[in-house]
C-alpha atoms as a PDB file:
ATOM      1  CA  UNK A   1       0.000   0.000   0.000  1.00  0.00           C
ATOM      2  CA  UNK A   2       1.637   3.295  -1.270  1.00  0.00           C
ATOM      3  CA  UNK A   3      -0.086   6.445  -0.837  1.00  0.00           C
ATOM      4  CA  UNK A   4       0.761   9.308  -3.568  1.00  0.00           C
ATOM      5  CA  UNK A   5      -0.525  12.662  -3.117  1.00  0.00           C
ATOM      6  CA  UNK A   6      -1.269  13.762  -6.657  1.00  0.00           C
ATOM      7  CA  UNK A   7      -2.702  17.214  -5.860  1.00  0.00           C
ATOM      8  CA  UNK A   8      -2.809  19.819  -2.509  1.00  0.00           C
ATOM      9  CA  UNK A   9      -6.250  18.031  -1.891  1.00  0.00           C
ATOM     10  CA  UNK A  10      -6.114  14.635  -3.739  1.00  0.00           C
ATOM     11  CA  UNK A  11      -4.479  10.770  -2.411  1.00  0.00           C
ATOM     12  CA  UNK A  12      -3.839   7.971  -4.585  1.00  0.00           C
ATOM     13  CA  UNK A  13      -3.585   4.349  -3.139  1.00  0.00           C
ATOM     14  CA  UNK A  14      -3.200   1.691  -5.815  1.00  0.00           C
ATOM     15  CA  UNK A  15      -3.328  -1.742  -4.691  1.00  0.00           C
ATOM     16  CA  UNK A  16      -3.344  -4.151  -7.528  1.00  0.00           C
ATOM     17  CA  UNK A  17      -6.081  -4.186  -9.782  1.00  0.00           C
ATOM     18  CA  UNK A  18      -7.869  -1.821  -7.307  1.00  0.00           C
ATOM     19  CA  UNK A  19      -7.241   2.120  -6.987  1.00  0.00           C
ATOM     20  CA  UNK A  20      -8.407   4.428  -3.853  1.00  0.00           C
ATOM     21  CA  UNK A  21      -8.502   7.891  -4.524  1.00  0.00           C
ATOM     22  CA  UNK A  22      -9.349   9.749  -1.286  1.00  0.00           C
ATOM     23  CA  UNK A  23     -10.393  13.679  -1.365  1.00  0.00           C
ATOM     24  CA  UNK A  24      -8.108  15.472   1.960  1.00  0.00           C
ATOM     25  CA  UNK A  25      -9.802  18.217   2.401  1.00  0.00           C
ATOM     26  CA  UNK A  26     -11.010  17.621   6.122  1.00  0.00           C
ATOM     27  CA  UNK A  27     -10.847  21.276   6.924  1.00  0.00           C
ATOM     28  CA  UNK A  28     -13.698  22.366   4.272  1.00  0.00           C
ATOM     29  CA  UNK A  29     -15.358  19.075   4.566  1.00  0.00           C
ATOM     30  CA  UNK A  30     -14.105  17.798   1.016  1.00  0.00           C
ATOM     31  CA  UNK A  31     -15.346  21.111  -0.380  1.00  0.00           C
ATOM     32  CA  UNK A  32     -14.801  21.142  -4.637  1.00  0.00           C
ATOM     33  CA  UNK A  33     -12.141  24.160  -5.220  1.00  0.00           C
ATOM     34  CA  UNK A  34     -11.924  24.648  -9.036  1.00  0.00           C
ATOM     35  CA  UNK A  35      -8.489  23.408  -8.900  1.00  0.00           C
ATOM     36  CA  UNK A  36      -9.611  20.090  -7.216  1.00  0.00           C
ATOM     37  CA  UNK A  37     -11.907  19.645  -9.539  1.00  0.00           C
ATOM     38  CA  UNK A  38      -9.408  20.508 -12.202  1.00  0.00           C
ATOM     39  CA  UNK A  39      -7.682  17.905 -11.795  1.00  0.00           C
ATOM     40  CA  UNK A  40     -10.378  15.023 -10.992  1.00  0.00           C
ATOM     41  CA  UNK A  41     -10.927  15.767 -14.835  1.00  0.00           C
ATOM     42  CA  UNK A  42      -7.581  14.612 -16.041  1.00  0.00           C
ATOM     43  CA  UNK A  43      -7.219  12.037 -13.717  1.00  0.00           C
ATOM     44  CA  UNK A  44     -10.237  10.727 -15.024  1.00  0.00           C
ATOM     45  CA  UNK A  45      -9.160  11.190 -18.205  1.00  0.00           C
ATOM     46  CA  UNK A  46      -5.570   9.065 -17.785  1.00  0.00           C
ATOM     47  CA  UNK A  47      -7.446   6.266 -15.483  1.00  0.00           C
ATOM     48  CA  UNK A  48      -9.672   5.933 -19.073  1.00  0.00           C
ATOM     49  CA  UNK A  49      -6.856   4.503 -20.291  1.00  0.00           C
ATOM     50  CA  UNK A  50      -5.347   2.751 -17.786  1.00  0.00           C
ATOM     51  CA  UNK A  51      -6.425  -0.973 -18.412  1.00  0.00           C
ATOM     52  CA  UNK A  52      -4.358  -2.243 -15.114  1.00  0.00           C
ATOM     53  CA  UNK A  53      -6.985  -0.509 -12.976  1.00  0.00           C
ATOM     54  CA  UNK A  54     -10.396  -2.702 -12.795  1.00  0.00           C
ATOM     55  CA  UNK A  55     -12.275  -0.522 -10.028  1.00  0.00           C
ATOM     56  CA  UNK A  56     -11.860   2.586  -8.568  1.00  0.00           C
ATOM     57  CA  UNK A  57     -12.770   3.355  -4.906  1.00  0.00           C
ATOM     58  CA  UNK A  58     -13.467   7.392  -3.986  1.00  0.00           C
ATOM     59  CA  UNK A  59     -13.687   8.057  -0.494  1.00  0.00           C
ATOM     60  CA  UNK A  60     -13.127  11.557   1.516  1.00  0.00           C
ATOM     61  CA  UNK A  61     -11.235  12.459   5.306  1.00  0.00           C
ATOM     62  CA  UNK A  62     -13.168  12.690   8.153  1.00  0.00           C
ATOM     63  CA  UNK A  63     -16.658  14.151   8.450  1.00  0.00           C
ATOM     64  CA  UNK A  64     -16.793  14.824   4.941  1.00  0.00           C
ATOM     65  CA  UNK A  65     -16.905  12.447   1.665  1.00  0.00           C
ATOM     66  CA  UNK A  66     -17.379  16.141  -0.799  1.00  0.00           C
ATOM     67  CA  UNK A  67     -19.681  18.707   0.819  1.00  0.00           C
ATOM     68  CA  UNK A  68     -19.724  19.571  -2.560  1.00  0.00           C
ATOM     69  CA  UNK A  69     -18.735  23.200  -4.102  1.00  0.00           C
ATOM     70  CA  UNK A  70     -15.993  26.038  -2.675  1.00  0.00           C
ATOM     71  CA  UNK A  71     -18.549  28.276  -2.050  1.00  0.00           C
ATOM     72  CA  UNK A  72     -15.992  31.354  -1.340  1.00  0.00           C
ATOM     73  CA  UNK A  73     -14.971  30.391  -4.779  1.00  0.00           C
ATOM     74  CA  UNK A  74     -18.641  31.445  -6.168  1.00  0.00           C
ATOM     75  CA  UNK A  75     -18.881  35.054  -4.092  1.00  0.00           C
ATOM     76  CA  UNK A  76     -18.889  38.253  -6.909  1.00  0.00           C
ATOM     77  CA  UNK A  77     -17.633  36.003  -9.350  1.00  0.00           C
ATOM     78  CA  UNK A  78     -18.543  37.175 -13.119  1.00  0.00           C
ATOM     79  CA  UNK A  79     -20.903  35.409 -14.929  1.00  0.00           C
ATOM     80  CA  UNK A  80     -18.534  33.992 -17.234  1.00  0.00           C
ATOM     81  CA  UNK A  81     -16.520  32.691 -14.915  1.00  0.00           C
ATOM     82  CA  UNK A  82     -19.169  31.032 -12.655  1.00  0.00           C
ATOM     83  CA  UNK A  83     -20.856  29.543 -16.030  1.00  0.00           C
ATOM     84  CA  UNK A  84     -17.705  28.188 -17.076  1.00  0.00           C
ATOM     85  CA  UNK A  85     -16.930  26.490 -13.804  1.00  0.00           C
ATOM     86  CA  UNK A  86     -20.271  25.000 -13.698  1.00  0.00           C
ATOM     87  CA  UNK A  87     -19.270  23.385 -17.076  1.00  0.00           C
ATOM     88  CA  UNK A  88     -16.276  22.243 -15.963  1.00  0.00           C
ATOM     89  CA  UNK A  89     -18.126  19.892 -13.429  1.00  0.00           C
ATOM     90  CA  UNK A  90     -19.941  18.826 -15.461  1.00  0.00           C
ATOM     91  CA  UNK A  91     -17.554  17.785 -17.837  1.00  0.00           C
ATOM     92  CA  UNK A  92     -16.117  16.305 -14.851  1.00  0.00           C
ATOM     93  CA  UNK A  93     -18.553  14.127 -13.562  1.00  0.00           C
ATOM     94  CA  UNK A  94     -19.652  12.849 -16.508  1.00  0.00           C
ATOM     95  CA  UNK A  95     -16.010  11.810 -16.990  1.00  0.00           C
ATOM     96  CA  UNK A  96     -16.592   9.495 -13.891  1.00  0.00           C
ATOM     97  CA  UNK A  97     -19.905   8.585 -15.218  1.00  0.00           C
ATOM     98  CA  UNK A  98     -18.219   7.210 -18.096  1.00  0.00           C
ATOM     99  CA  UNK A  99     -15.094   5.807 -16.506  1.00  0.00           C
ATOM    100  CA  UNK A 100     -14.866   1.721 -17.725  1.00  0.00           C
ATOM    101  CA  UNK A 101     -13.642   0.720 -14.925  1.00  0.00           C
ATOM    102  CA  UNK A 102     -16.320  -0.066 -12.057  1.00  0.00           C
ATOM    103  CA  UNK A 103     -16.613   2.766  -9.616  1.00  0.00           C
ATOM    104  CA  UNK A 104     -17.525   2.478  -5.764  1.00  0.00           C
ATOM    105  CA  UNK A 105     -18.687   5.731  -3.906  1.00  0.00           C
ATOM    106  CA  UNK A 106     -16.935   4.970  -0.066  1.00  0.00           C
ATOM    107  CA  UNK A 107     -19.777   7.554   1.645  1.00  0.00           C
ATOM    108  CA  UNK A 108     -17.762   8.543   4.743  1.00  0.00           C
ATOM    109  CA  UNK A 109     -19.667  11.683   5.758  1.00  0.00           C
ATOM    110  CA  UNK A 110     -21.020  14.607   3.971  1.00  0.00           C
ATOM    111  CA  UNK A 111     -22.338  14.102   0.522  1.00  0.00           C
ATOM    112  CA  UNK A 112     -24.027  17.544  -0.441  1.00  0.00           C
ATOM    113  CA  UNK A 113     -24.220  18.979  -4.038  1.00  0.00           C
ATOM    114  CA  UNK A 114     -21.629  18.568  -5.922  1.00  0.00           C
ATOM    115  CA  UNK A 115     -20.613  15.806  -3.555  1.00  0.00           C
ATOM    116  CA  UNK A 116     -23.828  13.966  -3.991  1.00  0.00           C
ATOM    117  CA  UNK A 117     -23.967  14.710  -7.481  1.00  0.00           C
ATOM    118  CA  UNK A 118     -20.202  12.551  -7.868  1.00  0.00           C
ATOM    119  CA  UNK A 119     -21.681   9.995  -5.604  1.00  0.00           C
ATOM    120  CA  UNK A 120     -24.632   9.259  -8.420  1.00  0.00           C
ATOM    121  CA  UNK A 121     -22.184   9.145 -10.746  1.00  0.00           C
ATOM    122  CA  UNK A 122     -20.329   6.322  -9.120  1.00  0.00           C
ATOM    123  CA  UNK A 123     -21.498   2.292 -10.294  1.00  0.00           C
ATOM    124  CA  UNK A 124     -22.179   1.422  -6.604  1.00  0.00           C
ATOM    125  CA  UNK A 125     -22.820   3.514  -3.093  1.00  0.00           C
ATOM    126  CA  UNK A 126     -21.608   2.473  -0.053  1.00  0.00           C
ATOM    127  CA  UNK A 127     -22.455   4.375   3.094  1.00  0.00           C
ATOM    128  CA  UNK A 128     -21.239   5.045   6.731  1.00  0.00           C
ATOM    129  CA  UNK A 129     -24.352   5.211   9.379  1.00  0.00           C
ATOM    130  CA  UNK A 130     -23.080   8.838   9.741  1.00  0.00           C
ATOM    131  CA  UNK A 131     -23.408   9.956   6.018  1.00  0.00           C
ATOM    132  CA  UNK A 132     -25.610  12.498   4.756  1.00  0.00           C
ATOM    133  CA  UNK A 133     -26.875  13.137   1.868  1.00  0.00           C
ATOM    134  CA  UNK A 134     -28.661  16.261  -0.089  1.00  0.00           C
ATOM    135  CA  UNK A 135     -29.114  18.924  -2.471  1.00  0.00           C
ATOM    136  CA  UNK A 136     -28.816  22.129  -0.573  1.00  0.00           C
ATOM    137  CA  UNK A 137     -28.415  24.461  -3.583  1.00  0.00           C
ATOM    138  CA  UNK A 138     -32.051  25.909  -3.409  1.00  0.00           C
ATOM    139  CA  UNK A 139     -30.923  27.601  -0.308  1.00  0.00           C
ATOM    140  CA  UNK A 140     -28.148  29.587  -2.045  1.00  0.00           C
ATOM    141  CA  UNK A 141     -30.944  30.583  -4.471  1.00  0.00           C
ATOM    142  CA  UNK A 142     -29.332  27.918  -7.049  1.00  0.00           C
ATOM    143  CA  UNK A 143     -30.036  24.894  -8.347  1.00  0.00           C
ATOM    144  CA  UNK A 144     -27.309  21.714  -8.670  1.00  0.00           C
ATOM    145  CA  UNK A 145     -25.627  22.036 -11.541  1.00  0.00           C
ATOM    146  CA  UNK A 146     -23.580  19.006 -11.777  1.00  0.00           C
ATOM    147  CA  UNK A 147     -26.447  16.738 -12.725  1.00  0.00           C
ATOM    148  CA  UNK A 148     -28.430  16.492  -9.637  1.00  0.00           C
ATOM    149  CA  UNK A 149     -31.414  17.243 -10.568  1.00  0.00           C
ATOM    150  CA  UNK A 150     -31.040  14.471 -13.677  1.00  0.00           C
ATOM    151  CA  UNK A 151     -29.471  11.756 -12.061  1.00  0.00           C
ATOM    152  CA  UNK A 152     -31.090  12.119  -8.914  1.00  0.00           C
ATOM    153  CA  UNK A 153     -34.875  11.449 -10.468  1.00  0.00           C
ATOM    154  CA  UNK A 154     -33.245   8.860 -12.691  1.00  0.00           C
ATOM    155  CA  UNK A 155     -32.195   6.423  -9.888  1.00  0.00           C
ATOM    156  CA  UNK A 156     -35.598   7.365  -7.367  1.00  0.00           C
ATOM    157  CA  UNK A 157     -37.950   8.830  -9.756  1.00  0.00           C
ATOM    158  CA  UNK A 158     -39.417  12.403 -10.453  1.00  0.00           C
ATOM    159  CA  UNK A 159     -41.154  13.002  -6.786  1.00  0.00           C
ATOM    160  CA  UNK A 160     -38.460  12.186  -4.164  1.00  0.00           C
ATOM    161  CA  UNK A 161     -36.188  13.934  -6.636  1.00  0.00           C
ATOM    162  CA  UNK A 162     -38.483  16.708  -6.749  1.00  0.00           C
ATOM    163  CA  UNK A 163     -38.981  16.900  -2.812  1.00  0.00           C
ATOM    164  CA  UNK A 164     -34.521  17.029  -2.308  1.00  0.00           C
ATOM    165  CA  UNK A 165     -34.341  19.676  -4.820  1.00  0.00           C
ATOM    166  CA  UNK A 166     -36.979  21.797  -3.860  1.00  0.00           C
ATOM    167  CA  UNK A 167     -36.303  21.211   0.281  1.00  0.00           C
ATOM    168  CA  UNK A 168     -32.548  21.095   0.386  1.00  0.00           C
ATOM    169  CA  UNK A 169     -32.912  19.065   3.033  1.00  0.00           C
ATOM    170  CA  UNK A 170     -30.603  16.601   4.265  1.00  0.00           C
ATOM    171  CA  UNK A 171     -30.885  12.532   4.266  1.00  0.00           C
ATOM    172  CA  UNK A 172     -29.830  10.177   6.606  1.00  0.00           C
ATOM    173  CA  UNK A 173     -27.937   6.765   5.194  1.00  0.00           C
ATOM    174  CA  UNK A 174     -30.627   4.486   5.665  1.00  0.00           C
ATOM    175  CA  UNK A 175     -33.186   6.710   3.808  1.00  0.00           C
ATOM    176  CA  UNK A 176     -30.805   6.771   0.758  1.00  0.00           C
ATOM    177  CA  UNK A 177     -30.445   2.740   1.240  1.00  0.00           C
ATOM    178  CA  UNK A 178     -34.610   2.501   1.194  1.00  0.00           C
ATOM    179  CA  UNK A 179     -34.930   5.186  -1.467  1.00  0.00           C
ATOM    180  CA  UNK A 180     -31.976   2.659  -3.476  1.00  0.00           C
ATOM    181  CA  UNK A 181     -29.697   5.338  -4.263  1.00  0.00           C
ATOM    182  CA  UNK A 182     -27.297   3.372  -1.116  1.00  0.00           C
ATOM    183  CA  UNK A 183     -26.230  -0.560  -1.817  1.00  0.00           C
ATOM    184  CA  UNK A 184     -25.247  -0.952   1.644  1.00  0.00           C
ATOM    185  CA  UNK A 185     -24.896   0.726   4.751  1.00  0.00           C
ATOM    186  CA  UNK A 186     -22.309   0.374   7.456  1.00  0.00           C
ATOM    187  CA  UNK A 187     -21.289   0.858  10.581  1.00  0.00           C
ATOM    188  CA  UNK A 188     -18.191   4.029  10.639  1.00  0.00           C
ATOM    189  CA  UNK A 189     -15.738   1.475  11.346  1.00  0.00           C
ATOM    190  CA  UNK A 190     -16.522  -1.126   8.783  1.00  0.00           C
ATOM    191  CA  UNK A 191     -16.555   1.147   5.726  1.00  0.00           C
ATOM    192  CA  UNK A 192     -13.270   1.034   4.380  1.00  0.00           C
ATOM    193  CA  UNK A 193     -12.997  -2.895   4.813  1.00  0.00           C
ATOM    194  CA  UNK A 194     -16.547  -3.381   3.243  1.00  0.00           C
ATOM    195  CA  UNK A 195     -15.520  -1.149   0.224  1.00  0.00           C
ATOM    196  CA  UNK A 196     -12.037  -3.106   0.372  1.00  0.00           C
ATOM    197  CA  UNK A 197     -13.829  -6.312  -0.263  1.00  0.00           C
ATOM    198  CA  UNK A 198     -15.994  -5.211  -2.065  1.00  0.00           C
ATOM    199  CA  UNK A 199     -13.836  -3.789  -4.833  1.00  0.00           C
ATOM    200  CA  UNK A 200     -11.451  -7.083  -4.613  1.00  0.00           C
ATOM    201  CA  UNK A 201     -14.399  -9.308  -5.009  1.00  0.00           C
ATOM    202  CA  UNK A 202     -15.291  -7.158  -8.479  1.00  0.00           C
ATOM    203  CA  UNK A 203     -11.757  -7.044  -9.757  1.00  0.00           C
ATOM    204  CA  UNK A 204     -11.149 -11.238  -9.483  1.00  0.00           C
ATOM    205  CA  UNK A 205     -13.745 -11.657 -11.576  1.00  0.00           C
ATOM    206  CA  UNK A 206     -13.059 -10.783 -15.436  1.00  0.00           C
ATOM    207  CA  UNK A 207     -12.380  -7.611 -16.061  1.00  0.00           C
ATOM    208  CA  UNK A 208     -13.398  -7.971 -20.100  1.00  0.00           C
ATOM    209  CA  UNK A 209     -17.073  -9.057 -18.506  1.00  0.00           C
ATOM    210  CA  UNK A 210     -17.144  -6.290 -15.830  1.00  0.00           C
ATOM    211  CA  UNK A 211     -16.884  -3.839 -18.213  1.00  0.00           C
ATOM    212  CA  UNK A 212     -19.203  -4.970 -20.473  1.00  0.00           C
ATOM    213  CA  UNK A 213     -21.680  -5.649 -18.115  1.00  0.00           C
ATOM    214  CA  UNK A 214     -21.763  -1.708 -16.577  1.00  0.00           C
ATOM    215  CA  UNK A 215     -21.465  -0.443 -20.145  1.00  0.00           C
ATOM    216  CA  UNK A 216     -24.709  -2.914 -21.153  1.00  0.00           C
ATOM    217  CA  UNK A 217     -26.928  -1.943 -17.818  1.00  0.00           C
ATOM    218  CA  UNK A 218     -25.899   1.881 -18.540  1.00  0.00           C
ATOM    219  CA  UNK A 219     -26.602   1.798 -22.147  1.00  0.00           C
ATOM    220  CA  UNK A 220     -29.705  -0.533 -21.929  1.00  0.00           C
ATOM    221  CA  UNK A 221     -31.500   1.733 -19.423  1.00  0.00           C
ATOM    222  CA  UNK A 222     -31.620   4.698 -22.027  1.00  0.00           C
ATOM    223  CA  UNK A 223     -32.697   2.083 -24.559  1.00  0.00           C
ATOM    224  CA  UNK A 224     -35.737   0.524 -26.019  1.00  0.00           C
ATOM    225  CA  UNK A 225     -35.799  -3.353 -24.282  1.00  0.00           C
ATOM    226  CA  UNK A 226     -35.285  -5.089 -27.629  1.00  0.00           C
ATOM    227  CA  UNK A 227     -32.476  -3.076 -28.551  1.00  0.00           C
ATOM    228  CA  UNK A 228     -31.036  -3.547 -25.095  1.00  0.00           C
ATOM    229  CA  UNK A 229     -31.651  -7.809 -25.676  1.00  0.00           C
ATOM    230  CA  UNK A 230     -29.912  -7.678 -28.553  1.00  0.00           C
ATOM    231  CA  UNK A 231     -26.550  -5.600 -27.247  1.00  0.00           C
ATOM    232  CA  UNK A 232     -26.911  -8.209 -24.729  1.00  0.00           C
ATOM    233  CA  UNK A 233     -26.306 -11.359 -27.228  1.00  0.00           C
ATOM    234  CA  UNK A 234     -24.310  -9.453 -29.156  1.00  0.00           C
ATOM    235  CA  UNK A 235     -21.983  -8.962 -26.078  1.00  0.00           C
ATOM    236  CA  UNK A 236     -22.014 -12.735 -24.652  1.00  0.00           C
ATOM    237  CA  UNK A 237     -21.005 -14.036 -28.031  1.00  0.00           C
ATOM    238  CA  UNK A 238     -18.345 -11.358 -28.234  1.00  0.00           C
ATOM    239  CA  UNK A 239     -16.825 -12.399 -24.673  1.00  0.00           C
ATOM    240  CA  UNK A 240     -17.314 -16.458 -25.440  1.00  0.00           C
ATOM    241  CA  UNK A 241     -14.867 -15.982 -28.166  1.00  0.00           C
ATOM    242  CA  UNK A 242     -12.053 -13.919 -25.308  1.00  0.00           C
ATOM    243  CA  UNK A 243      -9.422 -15.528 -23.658  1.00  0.00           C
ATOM    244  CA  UNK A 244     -10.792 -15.023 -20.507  1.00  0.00           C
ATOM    245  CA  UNK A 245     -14.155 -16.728 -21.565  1.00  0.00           C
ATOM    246  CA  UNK A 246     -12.488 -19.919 -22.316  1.00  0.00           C
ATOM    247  CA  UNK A 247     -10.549 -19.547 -18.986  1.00  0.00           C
ATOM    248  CA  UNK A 248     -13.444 -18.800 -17.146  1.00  0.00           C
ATOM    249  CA  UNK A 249     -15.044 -21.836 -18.354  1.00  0.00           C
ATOM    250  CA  UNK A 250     -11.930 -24.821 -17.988  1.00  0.00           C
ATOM    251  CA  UNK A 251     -11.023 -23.388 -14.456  1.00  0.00           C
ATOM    252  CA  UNK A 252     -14.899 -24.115 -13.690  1.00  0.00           C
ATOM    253  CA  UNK A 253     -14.981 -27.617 -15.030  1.00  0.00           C
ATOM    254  CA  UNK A 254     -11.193 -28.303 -13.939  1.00  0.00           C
ATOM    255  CA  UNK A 255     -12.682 -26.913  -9.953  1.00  0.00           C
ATOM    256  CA  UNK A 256      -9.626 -24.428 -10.230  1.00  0.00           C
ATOM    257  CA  UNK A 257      -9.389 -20.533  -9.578  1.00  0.00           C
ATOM    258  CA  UNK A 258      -9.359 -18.335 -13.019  1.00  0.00           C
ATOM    259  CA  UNK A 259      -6.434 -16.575 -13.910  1.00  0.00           C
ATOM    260  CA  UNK A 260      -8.017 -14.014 -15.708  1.00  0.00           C
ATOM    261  CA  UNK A 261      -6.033 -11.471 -18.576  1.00  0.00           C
ATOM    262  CA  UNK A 262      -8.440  -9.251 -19.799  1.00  0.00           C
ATOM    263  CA  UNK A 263      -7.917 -11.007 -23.077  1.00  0.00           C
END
């Protein structure tokens, strides 16, 4: 385990097929400066690429995961600049969105606005008991602006989405898990080892299939079902003629562990 810092508010852990990066920013609660967010964008870009990575963990310091924008950063701004940061996030998160490696959301505190809005765009959510979730923007006379309001009322539907937007209020862990936006919620202490496992268990299985599977769910859900069906048949037969499809199948008949390749 070697930790790299690879910005004033950003740590790298790689461990094998499975990266941590950790926001440490416990003094502003993870807030997003634009230069933090500067450079999530081209590490997202270079981990797009990087084909020895198979899932990516994102986690925060202390009370807060991201408690999402610098707000100082927004005070008598000019338009111009205030519109262009907004795209920048954007840009941003949708860069995580579209990340093909699996990506886990490690919840440790604090997930408001723009942090909220990075957790949706993780593959999986895994909460602390103390998290928090919400969309506080309305009370800054804003609105998110980093896909909140979209992704939000994409995984809960239009009301609840409706009700956090409008409110700005604040949800508890367990709300998130019944509302499904959560997979699974933990006790403080258990966090990091649950997203440890949980991110090992992901990468020993074939990476090839991983990705196709997140990229098939993400595309099929914007798709008509028959369309989806056949990307789906189209994919198996693609992977039954891989490497790791043929391993995948002799290490189960031979009662042996796969040594998966990506190939």
């Amino acid at each position: 385990m070697t930790e790299v810092r690879i910005h004033e508010h950003l740590v790298e852990d790689r461990r094998g097929p499975v990266t941590w990066l950790r926001i440490d920013r416990e003094d502003a609660l993870g807030a997003l400066s634009r230069s933090l967010v500067t450079r999530l964008g081209s590490y997202f870009d270079e981990l797009h690429t990087d084909d020895e990575v198979r899932v990516l963990v994102l986690t925060g310091t202390g009370k807060g995961f991201i408690a999402g924008a610098d707000i100082s950063e927004y005070d008598r701004v000019p338009q111009a600049a205030f519109d262009d940061y907004q795209r920048l996030s954007r840009r941003v998160f949708t860069a995580l969105e579209q990340l093909p490696q699996f990506t886990i959301a490690a919840v440790n505190g604090y997930a408001l606005g723009g942090g909220f809005e990075v957790a949706l765009c993780c593959d999986m959510i895994l909460a602390s008991e103390r998290a928090k979730f919400g969309l506080p923007e309305v009370k800054l006379g804003l609105l998110p602006g980093g896909g909140g309001t979209q992704r939000l009322a994409r995984a809960t539907g239009i009301r609840f989405a409706k009700e956090a937007v409008v409110t700005g209020a604040f949800y508890s862990a367990q709300e998130m898990f019944e509302r499904r936006v959560v997979s699974r919620v933990c006790v403080p202490g258990d966090l990091a080892e649950t997203a440890r496992t949980t991110a090992e268990s992901i990468a020993g299985n074939a990476p090839l299939a991983v990705r196709e599977a997140k990229r098939l769910i993400d595309q099929g859900a914007q798709t008509p079902l028959d369309v989806g069906l056949a990307l789906e048949q189209q994919t198996l037969s693609s992977l039954y003629a891989t490497r790791d499809g043929a391993e995948g199948i002799a290490a189960f008949l031979q009662k042996r562990e796969p040594q998966f390749t990506g190939k």
